[in-house]
C-alpha atoms as a PDB file:
ATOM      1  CA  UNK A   1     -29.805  20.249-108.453  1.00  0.00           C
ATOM      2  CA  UNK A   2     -27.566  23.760-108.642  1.00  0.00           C
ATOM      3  CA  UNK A   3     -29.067  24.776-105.468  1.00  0.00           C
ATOM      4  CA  UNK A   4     -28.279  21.369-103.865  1.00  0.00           C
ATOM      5  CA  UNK A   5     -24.360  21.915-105.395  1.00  0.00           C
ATOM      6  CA  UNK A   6     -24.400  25.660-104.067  1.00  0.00           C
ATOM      7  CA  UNK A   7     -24.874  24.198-100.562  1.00  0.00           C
ATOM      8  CA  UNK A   8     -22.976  21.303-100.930  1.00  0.00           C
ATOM      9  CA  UNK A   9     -19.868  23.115-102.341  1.00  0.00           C
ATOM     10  CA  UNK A  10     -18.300  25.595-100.090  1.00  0.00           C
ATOM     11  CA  UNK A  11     -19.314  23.656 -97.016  1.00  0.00           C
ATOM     12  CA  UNK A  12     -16.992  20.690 -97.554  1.00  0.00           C
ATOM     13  CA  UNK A  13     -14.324  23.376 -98.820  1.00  0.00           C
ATOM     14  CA  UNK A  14     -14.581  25.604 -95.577  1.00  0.00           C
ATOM     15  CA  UNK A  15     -14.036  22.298 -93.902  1.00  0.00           C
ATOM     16  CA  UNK A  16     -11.372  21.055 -95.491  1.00  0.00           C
ATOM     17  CA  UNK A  17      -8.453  23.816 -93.228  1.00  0.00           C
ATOM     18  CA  UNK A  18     -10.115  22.614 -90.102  1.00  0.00           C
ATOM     19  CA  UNK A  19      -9.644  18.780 -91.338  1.00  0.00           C
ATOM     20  CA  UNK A  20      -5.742  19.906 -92.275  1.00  0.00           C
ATOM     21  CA  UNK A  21      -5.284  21.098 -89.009  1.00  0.00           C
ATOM     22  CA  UNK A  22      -6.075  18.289 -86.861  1.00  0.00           C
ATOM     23  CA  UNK A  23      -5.063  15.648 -89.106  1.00  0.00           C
ATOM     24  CA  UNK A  24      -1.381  17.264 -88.915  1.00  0.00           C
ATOM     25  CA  UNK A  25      -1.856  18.229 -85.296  1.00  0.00           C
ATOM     26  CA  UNK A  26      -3.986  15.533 -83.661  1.00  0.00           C
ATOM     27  CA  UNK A  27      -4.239  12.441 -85.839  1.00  0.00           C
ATOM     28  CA  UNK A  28      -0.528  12.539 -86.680  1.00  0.00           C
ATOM     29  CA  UNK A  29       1.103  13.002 -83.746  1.00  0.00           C
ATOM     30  CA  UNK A  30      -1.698  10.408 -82.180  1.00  0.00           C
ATOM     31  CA  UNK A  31      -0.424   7.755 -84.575  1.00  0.00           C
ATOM     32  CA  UNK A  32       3.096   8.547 -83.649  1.00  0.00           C
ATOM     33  CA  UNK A  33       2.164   7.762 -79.654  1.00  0.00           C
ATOM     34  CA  UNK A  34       0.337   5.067 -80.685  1.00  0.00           C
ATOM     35  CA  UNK A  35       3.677   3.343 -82.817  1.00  0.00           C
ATOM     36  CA  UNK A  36       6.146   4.287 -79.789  1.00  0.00           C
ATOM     37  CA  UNK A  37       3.860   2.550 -77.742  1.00  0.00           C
ATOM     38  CA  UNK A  38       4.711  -0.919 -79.549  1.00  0.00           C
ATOM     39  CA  UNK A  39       8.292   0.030 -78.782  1.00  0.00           C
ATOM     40  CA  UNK A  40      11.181   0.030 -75.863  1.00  0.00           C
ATOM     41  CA  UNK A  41      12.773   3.276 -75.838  1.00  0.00           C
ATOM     42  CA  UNK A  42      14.317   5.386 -72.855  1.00  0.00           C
ATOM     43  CA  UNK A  43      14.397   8.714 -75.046  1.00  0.00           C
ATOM     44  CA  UNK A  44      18.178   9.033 -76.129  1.00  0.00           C
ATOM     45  CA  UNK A  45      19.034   5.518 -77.772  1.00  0.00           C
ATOM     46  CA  UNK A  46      17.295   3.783 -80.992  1.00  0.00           C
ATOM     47  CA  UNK A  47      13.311   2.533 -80.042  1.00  0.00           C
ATOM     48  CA  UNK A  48      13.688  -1.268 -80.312  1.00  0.00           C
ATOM     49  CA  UNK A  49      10.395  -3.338 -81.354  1.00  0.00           C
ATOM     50  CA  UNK A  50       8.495  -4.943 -78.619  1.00  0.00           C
ATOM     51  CA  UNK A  51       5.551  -5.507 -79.676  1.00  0.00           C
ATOM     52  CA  UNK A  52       2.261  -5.622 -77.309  1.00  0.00           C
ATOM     53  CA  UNK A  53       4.537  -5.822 -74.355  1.00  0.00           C
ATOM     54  CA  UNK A  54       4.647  -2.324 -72.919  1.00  0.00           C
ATOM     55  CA  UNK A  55       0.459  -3.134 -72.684  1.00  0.00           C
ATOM     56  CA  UNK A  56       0.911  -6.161 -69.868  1.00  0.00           C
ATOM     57  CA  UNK A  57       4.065  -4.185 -68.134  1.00  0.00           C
ATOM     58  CA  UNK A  58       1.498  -1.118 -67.759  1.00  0.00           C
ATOM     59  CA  UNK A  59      -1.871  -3.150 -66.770  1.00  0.00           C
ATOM     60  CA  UNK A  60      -0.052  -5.076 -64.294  1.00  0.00           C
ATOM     61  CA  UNK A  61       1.535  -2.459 -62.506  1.00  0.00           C
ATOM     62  CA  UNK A  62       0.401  -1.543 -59.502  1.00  0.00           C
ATOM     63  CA  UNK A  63       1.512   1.696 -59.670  1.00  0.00           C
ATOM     64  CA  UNK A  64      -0.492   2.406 -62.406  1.00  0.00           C
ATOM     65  CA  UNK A  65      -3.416   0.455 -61.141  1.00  0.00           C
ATOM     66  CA  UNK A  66      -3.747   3.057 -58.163  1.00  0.00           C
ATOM     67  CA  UNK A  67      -3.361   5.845 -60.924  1.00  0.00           C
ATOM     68  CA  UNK A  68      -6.084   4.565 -62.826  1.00  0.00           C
ATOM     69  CA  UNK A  69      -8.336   4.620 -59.383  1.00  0.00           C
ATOM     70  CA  UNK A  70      -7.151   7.859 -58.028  1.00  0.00           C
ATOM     71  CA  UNK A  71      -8.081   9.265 -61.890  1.00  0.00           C
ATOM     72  CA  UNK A  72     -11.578   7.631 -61.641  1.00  0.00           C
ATOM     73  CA  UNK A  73     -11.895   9.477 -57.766  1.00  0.00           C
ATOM     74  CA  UNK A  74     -10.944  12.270 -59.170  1.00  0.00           C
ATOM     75  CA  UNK A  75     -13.198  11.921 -62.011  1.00  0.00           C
ATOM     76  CA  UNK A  76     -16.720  11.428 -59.944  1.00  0.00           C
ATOM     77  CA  UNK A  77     -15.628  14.080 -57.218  1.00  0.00           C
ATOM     78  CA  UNK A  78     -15.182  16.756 -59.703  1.00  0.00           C
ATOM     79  CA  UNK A  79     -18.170  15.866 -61.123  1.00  0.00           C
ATOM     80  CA  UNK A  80     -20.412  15.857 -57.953  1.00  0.00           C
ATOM     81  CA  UNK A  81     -18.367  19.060 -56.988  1.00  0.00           C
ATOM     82  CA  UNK A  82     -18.923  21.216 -60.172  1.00  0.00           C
ATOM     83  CA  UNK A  83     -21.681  20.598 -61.595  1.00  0.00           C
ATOM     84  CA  UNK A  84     -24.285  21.558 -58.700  1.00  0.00           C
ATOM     85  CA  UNK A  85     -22.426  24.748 -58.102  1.00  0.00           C
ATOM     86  CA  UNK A  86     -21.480  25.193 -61.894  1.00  0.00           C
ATOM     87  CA  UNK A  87     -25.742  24.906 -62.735  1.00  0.00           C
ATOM     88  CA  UNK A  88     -26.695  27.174 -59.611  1.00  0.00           C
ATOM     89  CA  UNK A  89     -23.908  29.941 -60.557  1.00  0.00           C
ATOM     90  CA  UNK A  90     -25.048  29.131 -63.945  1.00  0.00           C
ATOM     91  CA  UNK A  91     -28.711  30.160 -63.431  1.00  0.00           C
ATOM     92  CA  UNK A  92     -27.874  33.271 -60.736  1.00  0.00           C
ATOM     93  CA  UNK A  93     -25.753  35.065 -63.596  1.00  0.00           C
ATOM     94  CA  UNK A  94     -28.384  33.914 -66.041  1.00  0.00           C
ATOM     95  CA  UNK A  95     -30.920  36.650 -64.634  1.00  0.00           C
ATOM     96  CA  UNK A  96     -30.901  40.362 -65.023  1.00  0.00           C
ATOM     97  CA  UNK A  97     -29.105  42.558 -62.669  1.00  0.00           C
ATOM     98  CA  UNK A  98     -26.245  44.878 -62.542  1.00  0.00           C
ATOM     99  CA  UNK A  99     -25.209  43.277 -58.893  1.00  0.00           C
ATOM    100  CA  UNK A 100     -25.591  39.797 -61.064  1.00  0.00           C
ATOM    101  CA  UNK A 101     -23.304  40.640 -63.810  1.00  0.00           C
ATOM    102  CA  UNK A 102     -20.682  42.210 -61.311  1.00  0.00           C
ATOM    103  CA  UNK A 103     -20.679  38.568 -59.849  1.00  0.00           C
ATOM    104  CA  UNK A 104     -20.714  37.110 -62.659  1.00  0.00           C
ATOM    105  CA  UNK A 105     -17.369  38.775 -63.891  1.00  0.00           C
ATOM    106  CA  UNK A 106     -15.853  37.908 -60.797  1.00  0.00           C
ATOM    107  CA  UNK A 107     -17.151  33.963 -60.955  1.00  0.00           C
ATOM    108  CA  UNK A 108     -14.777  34.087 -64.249  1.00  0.00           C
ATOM    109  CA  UNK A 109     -11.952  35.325 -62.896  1.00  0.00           C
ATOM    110  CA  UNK A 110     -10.443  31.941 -62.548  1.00  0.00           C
ATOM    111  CA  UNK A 111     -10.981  31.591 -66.002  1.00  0.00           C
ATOM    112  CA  UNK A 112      -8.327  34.283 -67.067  1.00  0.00           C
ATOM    113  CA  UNK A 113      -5.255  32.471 -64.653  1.00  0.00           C
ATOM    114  CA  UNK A 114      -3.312  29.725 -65.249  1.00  0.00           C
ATOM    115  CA  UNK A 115      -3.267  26.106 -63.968  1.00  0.00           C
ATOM    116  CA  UNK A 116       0.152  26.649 -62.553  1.00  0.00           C
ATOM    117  CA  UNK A 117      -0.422  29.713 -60.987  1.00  0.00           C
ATOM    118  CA  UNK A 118      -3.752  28.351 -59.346  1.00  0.00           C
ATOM    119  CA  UNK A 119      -1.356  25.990 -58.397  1.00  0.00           C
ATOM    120  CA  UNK A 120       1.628  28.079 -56.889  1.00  0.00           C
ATOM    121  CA  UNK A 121      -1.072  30.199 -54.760  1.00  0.00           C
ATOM    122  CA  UNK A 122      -2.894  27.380 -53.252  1.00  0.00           C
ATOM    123  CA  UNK A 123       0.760  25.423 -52.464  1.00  0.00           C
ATOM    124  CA  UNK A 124       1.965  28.961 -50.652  1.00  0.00           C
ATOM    125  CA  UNK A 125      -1.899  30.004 -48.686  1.00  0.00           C
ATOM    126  CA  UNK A 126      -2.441  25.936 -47.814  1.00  0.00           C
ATOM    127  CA  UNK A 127       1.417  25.830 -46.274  1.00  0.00           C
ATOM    128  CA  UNK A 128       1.080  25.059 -42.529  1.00  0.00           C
ATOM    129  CA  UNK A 129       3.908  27.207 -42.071  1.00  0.00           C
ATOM    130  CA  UNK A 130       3.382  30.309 -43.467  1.00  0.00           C
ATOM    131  CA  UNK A 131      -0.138  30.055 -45.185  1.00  0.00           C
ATOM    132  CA  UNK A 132      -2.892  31.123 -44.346  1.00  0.00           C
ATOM    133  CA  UNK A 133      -3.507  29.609 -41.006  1.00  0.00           C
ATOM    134  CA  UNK A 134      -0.594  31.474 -39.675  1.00  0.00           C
ATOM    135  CA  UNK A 135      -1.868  35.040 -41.319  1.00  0.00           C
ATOM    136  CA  UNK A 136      -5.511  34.026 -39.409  1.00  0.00           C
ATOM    137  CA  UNK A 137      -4.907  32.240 -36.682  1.00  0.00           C
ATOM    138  CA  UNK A 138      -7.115  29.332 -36.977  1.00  0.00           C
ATOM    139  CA  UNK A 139      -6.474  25.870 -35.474  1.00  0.00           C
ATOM    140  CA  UNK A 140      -8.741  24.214 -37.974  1.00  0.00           C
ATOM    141  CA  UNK A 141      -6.927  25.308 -40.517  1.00  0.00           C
ATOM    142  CA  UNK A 142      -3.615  25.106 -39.237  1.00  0.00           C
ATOM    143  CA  UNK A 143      -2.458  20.907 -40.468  1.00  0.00           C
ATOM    144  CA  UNK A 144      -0.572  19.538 -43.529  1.00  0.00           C
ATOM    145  CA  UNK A 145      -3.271  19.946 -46.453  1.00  0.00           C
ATOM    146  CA  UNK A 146      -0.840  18.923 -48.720  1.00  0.00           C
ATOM    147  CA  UNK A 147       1.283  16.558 -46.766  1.00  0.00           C
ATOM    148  CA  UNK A 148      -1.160  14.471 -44.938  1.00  0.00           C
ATOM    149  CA  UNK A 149      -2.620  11.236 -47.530  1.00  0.00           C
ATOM    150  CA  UNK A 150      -6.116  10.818 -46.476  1.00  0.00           C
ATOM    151  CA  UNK A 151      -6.932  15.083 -47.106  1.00  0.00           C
ATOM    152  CA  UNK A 152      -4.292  15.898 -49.910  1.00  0.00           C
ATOM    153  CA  UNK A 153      -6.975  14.231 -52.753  1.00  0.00           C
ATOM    154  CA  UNK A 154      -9.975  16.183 -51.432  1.00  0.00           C
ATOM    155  CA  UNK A 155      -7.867  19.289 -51.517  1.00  0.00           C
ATOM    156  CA  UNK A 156      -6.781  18.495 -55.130  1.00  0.00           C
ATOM    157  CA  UNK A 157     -10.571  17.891 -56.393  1.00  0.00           C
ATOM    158  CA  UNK A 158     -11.257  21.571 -54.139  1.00  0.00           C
ATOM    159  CA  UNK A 159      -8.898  23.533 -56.251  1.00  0.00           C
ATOM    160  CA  UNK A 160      -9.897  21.848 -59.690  1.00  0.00           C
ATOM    161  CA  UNK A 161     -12.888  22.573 -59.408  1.00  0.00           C
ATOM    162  CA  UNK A 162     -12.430  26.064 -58.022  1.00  0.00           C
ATOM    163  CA  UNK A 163     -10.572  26.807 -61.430  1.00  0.00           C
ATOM    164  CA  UNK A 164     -12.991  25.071 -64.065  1.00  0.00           C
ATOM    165  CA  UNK A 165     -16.476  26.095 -62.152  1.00  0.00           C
ATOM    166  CA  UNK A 166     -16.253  29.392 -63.599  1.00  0.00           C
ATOM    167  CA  UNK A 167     -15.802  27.721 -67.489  1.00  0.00           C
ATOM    168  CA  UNK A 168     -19.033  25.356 -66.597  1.00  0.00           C
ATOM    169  CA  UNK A 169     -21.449  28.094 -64.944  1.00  0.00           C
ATOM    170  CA  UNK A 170     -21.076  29.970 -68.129  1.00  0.00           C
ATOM    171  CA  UNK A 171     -22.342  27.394 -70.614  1.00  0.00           C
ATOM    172  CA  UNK A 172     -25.091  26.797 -67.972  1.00  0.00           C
ATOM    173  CA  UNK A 173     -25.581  30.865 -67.988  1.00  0.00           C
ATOM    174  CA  UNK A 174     -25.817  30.367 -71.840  1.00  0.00           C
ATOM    175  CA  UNK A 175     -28.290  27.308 -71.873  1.00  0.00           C
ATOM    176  CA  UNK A 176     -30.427  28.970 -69.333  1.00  0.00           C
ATOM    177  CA  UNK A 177     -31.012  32.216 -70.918  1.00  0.00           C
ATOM    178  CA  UNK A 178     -31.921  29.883 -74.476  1.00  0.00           C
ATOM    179  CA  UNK A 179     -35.095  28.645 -72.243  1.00  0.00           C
ATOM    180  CA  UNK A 180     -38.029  30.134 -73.661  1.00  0.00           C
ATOM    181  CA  UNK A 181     -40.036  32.506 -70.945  1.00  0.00           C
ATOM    182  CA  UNK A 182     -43.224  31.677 -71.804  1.00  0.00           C
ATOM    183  CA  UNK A 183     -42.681  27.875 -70.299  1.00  0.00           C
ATOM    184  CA  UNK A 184     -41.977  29.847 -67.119  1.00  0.00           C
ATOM    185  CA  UNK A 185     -45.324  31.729 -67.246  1.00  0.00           C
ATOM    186  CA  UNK A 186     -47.383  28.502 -68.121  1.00  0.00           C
ATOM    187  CA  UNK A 187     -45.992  27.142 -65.664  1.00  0.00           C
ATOM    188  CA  UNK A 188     -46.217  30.174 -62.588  1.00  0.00           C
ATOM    189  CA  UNK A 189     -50.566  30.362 -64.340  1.00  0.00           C
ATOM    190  CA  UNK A 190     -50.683  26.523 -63.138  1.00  0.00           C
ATOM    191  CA  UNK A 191     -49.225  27.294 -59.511  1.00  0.00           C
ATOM    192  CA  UNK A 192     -46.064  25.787 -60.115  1.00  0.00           C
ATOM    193  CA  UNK A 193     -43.820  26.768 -57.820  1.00  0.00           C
ATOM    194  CA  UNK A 194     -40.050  27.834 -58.314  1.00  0.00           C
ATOM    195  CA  UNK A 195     -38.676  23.996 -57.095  1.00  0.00           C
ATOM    196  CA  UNK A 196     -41.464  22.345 -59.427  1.00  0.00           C
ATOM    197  CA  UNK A 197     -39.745  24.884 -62.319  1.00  0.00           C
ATOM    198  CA  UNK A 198     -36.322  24.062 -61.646  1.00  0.00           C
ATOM    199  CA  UNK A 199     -37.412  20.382 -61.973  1.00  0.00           C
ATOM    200  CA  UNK A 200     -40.576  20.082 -64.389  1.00  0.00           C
ATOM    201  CA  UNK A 201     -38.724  22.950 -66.790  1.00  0.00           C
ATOM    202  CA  UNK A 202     -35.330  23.978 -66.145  1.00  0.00           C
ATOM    203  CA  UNK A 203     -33.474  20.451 -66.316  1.00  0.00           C
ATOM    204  CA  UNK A 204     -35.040  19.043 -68.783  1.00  0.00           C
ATOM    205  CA  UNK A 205     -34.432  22.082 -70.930  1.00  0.00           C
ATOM    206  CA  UNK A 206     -31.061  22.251 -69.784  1.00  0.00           C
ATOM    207  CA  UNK A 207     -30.508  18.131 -70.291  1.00  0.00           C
ATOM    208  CA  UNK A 208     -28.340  18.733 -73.336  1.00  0.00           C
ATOM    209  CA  UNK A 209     -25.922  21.388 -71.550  1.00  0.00           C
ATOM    210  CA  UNK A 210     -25.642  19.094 -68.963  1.00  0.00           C
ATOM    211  CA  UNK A 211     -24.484  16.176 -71.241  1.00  0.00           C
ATOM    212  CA  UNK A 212     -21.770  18.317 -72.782  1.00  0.00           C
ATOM    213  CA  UNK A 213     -20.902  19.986 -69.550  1.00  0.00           C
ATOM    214  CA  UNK A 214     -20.682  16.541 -67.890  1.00  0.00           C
ATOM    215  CA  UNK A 215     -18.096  15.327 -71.103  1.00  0.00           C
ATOM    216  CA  UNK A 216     -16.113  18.220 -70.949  1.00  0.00           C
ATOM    217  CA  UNK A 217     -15.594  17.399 -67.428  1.00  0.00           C
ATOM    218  CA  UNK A 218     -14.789  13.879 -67.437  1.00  0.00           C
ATOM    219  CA  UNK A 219     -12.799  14.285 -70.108  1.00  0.00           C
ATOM    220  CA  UNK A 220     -10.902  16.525 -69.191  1.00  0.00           C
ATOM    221  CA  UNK A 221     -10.285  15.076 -65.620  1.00  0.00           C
ATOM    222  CA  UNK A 222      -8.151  12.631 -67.871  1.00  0.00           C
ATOM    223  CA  UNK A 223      -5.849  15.714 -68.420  1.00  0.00           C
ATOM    224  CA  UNK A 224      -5.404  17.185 -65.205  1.00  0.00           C
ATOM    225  CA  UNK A 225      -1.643  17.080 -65.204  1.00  0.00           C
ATOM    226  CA  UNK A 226      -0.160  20.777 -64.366  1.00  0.00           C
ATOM    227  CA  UNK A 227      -2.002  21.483 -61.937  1.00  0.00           C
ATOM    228  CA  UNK A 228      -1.467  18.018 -60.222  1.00  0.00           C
ATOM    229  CA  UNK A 229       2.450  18.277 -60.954  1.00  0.00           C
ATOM    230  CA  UNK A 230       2.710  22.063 -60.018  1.00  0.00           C
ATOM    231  CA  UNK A 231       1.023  21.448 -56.453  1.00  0.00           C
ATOM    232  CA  UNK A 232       1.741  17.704 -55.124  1.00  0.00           C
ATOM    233  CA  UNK A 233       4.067  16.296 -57.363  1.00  0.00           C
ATOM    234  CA  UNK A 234       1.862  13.433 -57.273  1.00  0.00           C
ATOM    235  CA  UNK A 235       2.739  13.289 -53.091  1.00  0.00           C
ATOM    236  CA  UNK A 236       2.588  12.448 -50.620  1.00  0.00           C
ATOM    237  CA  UNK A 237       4.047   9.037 -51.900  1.00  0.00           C
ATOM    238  CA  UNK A 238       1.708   8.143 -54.684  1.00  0.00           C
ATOM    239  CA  UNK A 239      -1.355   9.732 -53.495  1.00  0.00           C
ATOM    240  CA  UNK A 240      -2.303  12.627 -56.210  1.00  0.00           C
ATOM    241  CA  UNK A 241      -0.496  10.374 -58.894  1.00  0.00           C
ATOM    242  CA  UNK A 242      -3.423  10.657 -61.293  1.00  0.00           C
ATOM    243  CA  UNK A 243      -2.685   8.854 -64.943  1.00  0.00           C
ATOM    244  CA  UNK A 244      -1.376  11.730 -66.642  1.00  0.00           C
ATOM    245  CA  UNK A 245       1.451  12.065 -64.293  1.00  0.00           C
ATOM    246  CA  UNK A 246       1.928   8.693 -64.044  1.00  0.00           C
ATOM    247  CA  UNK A 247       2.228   8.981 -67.770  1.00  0.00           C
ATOM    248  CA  UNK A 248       5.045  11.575 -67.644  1.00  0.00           C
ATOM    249  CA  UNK A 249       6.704  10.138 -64.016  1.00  0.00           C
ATOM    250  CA  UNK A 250       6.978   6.652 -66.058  1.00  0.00           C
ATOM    251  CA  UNK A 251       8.255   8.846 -69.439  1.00  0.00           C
ATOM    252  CA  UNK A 252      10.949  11.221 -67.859  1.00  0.00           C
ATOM    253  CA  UNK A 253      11.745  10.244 -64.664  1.00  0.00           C
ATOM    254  CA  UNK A 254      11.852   6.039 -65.008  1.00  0.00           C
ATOM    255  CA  UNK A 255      13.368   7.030 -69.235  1.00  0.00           C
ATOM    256  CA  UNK A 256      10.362   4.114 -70.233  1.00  0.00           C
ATOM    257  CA  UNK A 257       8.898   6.311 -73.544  1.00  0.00           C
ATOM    258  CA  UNK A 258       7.390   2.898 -74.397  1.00  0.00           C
ATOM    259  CA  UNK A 259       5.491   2.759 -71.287  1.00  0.00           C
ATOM    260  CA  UNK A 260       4.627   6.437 -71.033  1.00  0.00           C
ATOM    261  CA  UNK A 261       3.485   6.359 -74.647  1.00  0.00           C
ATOM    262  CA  UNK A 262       1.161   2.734 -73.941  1.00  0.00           C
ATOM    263  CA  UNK A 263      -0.172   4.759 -70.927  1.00  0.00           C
ATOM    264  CA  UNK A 264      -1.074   7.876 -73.058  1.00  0.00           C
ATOM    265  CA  UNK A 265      -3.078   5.528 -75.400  1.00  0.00           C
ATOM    266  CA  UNK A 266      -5.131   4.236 -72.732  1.00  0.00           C
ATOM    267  CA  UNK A 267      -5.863   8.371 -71.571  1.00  0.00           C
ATOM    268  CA  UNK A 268      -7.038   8.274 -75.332  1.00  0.00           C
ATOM    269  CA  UNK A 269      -8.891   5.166 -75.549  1.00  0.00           C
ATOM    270  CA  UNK A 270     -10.806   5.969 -72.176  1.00  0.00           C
ATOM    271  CA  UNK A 271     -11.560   9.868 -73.077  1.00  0.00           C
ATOM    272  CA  UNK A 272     -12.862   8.476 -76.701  1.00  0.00           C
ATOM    273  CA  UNK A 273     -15.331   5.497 -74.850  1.00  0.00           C
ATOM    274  CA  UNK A 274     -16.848   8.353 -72.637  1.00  0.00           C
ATOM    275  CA  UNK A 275     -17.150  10.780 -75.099  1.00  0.00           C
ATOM    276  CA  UNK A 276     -19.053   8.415 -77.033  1.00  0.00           C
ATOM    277  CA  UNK A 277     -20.853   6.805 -74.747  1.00  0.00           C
ATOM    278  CA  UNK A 278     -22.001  10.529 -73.086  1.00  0.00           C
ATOM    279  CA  UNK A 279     -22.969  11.547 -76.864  1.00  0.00           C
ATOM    280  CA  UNK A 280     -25.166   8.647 -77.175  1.00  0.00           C
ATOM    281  CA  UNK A 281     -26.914   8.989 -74.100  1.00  0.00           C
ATOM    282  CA  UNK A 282     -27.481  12.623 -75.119  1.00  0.00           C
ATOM    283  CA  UNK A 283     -29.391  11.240 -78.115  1.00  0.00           C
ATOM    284  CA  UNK A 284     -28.070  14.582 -80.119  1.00  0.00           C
ATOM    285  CA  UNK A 285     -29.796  13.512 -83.441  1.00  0.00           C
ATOM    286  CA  UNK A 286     -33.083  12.675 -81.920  1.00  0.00           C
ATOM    287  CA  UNK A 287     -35.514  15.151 -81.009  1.00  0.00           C
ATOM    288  CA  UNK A 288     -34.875  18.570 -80.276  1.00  0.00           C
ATOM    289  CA  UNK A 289     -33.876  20.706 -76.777  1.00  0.00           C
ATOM    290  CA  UNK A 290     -37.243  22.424 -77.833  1.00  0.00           C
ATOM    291  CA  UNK A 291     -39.628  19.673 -77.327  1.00  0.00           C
ATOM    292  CA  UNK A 292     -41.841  20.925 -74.505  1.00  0.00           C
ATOM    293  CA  UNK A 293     -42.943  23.608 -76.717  1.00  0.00           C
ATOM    294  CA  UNK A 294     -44.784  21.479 -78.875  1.00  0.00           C
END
């Protein structure tokens, strides 16, 4: 019974900072969102009480509507984007090799640079006037990237995902150096071949990095917002004006708190219903990553 106590003990103790923390800095401020969101307010006066009405003003605007789509686009693109290149980078860098760890460090350079300053260099070398198609010379590269509606979301998914690739190949580097070696020689005596590896070992092993990679991306596509702002504005017209900017647009720029707030609890409702439902496909508390070896 002491020894159960001993292990019991400290563990809720050590906890119990980290459970401070985000109640004062997450649940709190959460609650606060979630109260102005029952409320008209345009930031300087006194919030009057409205109720549930900010929640029919925001589903049954149209504006918001085509937020809510362009989030989801932006959602499955980045997806389908990163996480092919993120796994391949992932398993290059995972390998031996002093020409493999030089690429590696420079994979993660985006890492170490902010969203807005992504942003800045992309608006300046994608500038049909003085970017980059002017310093080369190339026709094809030489329109409005940012200007013209049917490109300027393709553009924004390119330079996403050429800042978070880097964050995603290295939890795939880390997963894919946890695979045990021997599964790999089994596999090599039985005339497997590298595809029927990659396939009959490597995913599977990797199934549970995938899953969190996957939630850390969706997720966070819910909170591309600098990036967005810093490089379209949420232009041309309405055409990068994912949720999060329509959150602050609707907040600062139409002085509807009540709105912005309504539209940041739907962000959190959506992010929580994903990361749930991705953590109970992943089936964390059954079985074990290690279940081939058995």
């Amino acid at each position: 019974m002491s020894t159960v106590r001993e292990r019991r003990g400290p563990t809720l103790l050590m906890a119990m900072p980290a459970l401070v923390f985000f109640a004062v800095f997450a649940l709190a401020p959460l609650a606060g969102v979630a109260v102005l969101s029952l409320t008209h307010w345009d930031g300087l006066g006194t919030p009057s009480w409205a109720g549930l009405a900010n929640w029919p003003a925001v589903l049954g605007d149209p504006v918001t509507h085509e937020a809510i789509w362009l989030s989801a686009k932006v959602m499955v693109l980045s997806w389908v984007v990163q996480t092919p290149v993120a796994l391949l980078l992932g398993l290059f860098t995972a390998r031996r090799g002093r020409y493999r760890e030089l690429l590696g460090v420079l994979y993660f350079l985006p890492l170490l640079l902010s969203s807005a300053a992504i942003a800045i260099a992309f608006k300046a070398l994608l500038d049909p006037n003085f970017g980059m198609s002017q310093a080369l010379h190339l026709a094809a590269l030489s329109q409005d990237w940012l200007g013209n509606p049917d490109l300027v979301l393709f553009v924004v998914v390119f330079v996403i995902a050429w800042q978070f690739i880097p964050f995603h190949t290295l939890l795939y580097q880390a997963g894919a150096r946890q695979i045990p070696a021997v599964l790999y020689e089994a596999a090599a005596i039985d005339g497997a071949g590298p595809v029927r590896q990659f396939v009959s070992i490597t995913l599977p092993q990797l199934r549970y990095t995938i899953i969190t990679s996957s939630t850390l991306m969706l997720v966070g596509s819910l909170t591309y917002f600098d990036i967005v702002f810093v490089l379209t504005g949420g232009g041309p017209g309405n055409a990068t004006r994912l949720l999060p900017l329509d959150m602050y647009l609707t907040g600062f720029s139409n002085n509807d708190m009540g709105r912005a707030a309504t539209i940041a609890v739907l962000l959190v409702v959506v992010g929580v219903a994903l990361s749930l439902g991705l953590s109970r496909l992943a089936r964390f508390d059954r079985g074990s990553q290690q279940e081939g070896m058995g």
